[in-house]
Every structure is written in C-alpha cells, then in structure tokens.
Protein backbone atom coordinates (compact mmCIF):
# COMPACT_ATOMS: atom_id res chain seq x y z
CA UNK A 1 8.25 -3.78 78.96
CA UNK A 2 7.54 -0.88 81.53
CA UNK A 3 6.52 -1.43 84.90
CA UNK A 4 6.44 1.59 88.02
CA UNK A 5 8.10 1.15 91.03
CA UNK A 6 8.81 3.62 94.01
CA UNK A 7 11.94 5.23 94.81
CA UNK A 8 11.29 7.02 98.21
CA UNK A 9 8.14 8.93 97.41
CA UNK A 10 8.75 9.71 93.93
CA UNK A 11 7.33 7.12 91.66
CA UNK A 12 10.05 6.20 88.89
CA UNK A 13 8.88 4.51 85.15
CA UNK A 14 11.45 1.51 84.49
CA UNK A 15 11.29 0.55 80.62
CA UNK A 16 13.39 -2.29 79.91
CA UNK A 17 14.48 -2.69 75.98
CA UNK A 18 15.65 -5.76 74.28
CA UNK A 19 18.33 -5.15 71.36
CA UNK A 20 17.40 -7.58 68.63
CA UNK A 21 21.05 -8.30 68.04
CA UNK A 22 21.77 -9.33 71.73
CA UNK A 23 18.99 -10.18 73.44
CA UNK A 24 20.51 -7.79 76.26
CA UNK A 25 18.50 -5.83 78.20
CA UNK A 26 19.06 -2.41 78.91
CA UNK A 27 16.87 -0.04 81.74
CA UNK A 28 16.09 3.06 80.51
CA UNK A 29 14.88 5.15 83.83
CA UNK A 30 12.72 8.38 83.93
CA UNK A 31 11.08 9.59 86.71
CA UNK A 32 7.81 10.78 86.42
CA UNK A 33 8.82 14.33 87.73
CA UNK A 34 11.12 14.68 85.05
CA UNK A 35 8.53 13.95 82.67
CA UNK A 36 6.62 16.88 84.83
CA UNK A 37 9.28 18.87 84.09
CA UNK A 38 9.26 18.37 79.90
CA UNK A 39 6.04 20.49 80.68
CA UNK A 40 7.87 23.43 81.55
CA UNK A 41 11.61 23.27 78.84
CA UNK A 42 14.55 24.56 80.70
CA UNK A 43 15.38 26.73 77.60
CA UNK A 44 11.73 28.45 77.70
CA UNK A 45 11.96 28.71 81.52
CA UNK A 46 15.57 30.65 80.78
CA UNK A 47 13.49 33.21 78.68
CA UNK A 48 10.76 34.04 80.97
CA UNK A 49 13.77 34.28 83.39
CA UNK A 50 15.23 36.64 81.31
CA UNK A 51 11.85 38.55 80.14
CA UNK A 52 10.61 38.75 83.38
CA UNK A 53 14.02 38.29 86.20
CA UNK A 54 15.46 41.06 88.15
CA UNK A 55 18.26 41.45 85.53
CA UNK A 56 20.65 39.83 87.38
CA UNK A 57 22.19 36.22 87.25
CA UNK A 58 22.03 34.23 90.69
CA UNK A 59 25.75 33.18 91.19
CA UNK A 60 25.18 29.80 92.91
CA UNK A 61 21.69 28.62 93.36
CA UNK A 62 20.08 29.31 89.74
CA UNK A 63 16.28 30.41 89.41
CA UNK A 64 16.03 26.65 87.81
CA UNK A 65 17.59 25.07 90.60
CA UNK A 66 15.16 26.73 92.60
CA UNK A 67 12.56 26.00 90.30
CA UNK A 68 12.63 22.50 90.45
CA UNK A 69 13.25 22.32 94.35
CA UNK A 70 10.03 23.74 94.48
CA UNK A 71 8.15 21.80 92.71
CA UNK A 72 9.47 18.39 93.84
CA UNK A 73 8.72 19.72 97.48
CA UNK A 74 5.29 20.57 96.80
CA UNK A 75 4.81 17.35 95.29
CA UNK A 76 6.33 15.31 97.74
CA UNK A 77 3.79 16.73 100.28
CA UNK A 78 6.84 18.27 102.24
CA UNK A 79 5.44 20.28 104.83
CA UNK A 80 8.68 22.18 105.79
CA UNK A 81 11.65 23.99 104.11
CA UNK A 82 14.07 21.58 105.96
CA UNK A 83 12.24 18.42 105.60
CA UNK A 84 11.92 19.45 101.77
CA UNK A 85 16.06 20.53 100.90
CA UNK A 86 16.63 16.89 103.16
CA UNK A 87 14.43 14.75 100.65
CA UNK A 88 16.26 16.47 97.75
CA UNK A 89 19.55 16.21 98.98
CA UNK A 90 19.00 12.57 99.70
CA UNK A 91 17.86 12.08 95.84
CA UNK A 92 20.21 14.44 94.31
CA UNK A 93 21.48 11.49 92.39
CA UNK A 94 18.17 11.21 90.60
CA UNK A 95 18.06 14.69 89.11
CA UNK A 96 21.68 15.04 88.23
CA UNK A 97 20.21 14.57 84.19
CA UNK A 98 17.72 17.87 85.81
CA UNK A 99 20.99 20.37 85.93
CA UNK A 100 19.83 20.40 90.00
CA UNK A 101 22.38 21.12 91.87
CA UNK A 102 22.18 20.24 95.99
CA UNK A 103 21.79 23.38 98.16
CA UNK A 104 21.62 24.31 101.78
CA UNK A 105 18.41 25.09 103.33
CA UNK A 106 19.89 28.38 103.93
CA UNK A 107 20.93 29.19 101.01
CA UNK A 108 17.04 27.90 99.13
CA UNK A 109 15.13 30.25 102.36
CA UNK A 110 17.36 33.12 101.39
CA UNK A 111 16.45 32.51 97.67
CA UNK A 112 12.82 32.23 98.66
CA UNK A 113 12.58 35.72 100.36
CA UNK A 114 15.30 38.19 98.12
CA UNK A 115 13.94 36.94 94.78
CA UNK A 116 11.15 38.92 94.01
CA UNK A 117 7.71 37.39 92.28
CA UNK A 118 5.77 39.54 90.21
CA UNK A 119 2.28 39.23 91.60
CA UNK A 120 -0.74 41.51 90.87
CA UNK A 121 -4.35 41.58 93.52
CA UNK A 122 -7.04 41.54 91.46
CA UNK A 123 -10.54 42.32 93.26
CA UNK A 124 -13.63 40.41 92.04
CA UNK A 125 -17.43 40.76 93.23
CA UNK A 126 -20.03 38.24 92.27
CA UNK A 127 -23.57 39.60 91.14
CA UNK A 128 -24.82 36.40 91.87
CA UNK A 129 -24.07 36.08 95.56
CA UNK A 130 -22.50 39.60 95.97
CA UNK A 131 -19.26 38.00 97.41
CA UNK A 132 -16.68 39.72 97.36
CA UNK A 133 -13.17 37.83 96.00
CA UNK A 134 -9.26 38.61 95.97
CA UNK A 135 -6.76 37.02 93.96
CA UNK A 136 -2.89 36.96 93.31
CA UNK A 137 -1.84 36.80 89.93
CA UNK A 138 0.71 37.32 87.75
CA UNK A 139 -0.88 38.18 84.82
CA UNK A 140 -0.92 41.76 84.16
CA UNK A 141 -2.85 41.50 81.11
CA UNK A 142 -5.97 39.92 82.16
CA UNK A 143 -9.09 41.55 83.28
CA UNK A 144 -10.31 41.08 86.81
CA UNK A 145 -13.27 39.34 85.53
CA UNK A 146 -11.36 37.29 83.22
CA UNK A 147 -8.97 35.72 86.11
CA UNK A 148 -12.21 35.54 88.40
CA UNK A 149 -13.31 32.85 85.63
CA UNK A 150 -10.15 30.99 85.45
CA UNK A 151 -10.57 30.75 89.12
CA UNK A 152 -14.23 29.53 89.60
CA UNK A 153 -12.91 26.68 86.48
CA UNK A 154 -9.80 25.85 88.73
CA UNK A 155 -11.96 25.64 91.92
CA UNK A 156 -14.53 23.45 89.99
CA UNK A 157 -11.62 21.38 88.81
CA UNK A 158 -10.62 20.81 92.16
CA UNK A 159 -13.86 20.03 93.52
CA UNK A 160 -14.09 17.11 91.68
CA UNK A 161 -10.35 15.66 92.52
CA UNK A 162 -11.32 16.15 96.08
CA UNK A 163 -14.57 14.01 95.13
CA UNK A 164 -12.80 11.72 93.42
CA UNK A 165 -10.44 11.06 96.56
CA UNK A 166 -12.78 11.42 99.13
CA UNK A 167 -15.41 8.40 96.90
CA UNK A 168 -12.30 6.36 95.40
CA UNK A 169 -9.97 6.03 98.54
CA UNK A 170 -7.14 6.78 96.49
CA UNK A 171 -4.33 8.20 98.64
CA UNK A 172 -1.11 8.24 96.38
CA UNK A 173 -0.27 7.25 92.44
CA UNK A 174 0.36 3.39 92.24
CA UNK A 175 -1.15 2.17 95.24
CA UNK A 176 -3.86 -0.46 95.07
C-alpha cells in the first residue's frame, strides 16, 4: 500500500509492507527528493567533482552537501539563503540517509561565492527575428547554435508548464 503525505513542504511516499509470516507491517519512507536525487548518483557527482573541481577537497561543507542544499532550496520555493539553511536545518533528520550534513548560513554563503562554477557566454542571433541572445553555459563543447536550440526546446518546455498551471489551477504536487 503507498499513499503521499506532507512533511513540511516536502512531499514524502509512505509504502507500508506486510511480511507474509507476520502479518506486521513495516513503513518503508522515501522522500520524493531523494528519489530526485537517484537522478544525479553521489558516486558520479564525486567524479565530475573530481574531473571538473578546483583540485582541492572542501574540509567541512562538501561540494555534495552543498549540492543537495541547493537543490532542496530551489525546490522548496525558498526565496532567501537564511530562510533556505532554516528549512534544512529543521529537516536535517530527513536527509541523514542523503550524507547531508547541517551547516550555517555562513558557512553555505561563503561556499556559494569562493567555489568557482565553470560557466561559458555563448552569443546567439536569430535570422528569423534578428534578436540577438546570450546564454551561460557550461558546456564547452557545444556550438553556439547548438545550445541556442537546447534553449528555444527548454523555453518551449516551459511554456507549456506555465500553461498548464495557469489553465489547471494546480499550485503544488498533491493538492486537490
């Protein structure tokens, strides 16, 4: 049996087992953003760390840790650096299984601005409309034109989600 339920604003799968022998019931619980986070292996994210870090090993708060910070504050819809370290710190229990670790919030700002990301500005003008379009990437292999396309895809893509909300009043996962 598996039923949702939400734990703060992070929406948690509860899958309840029943052992033939016992009849017991045991609660196996996965959060949805750890399931996000399957997406994304810790061991591959340790070798693009590696292939593409600075070379040298953050003492404290790991390139993980920070990892997965940022993503649960971007998809909690935290719209500051405080209000986002609170929320984790008040569901650090929840991501123990993660390898998260809590952190100050000065401590995750200083990580934010010393630790360098690799970005590239590609330049991009349509001969349709003769716009002219910038974009941050990191990937160095790509042609200009070719990251212009994954773009204009993306922006399509999100076109139609904001459709989708705007037409289906949904406002978060779970809610009638």
């Amino acid at each position: 049996m598996a039923r949702f339920t939400l734990v703060s604003d992070i929406m948690v799968l509860l899958i309840t087992h029943r052992s033939e022998r016992t009849n017991q019931a045991m609660v196996h619980c996965g959060t949805i953003f750890s399931q996000m986070l399957k997406i994304i292996p810790r061991h591959v994210f340790g070798t693009l760390n590696e292939a593409h870090g600075t070379g040298r090993a953050a003492r404290r708060f790991s390139r993980w840790d920070q990892f997965v910070h940022l993503v649960a504050i971007q998809l909690t819809g935290r719209v500051s650096l405080r209000n986002g370290v609170r929320s984790m710190r008040s569901r650090i229990n929840n991501f123990y299984h993660l390898g998260v670790k809590p952190v100050a919030r000065s401590t995750f700002a200083e990580a934010n601005e010393k630790r360098p990301a690799a970005l590239r500005r590609v330049g991009y003008r349509d001969k349709e409309t003769g716009k002219h379009y910038v974009f941050l990437t990191n990937h160095f292999d790509l042609s200009a034109r070719t990251i212009a396309d994954i773009y204009k895809e993306r922006w399509q893509i999100e076109t139609f989600f904001r459709f989708i909300k705007q037409n289906l009043k949904m406002h978060s996962p779970g809610t009638p």
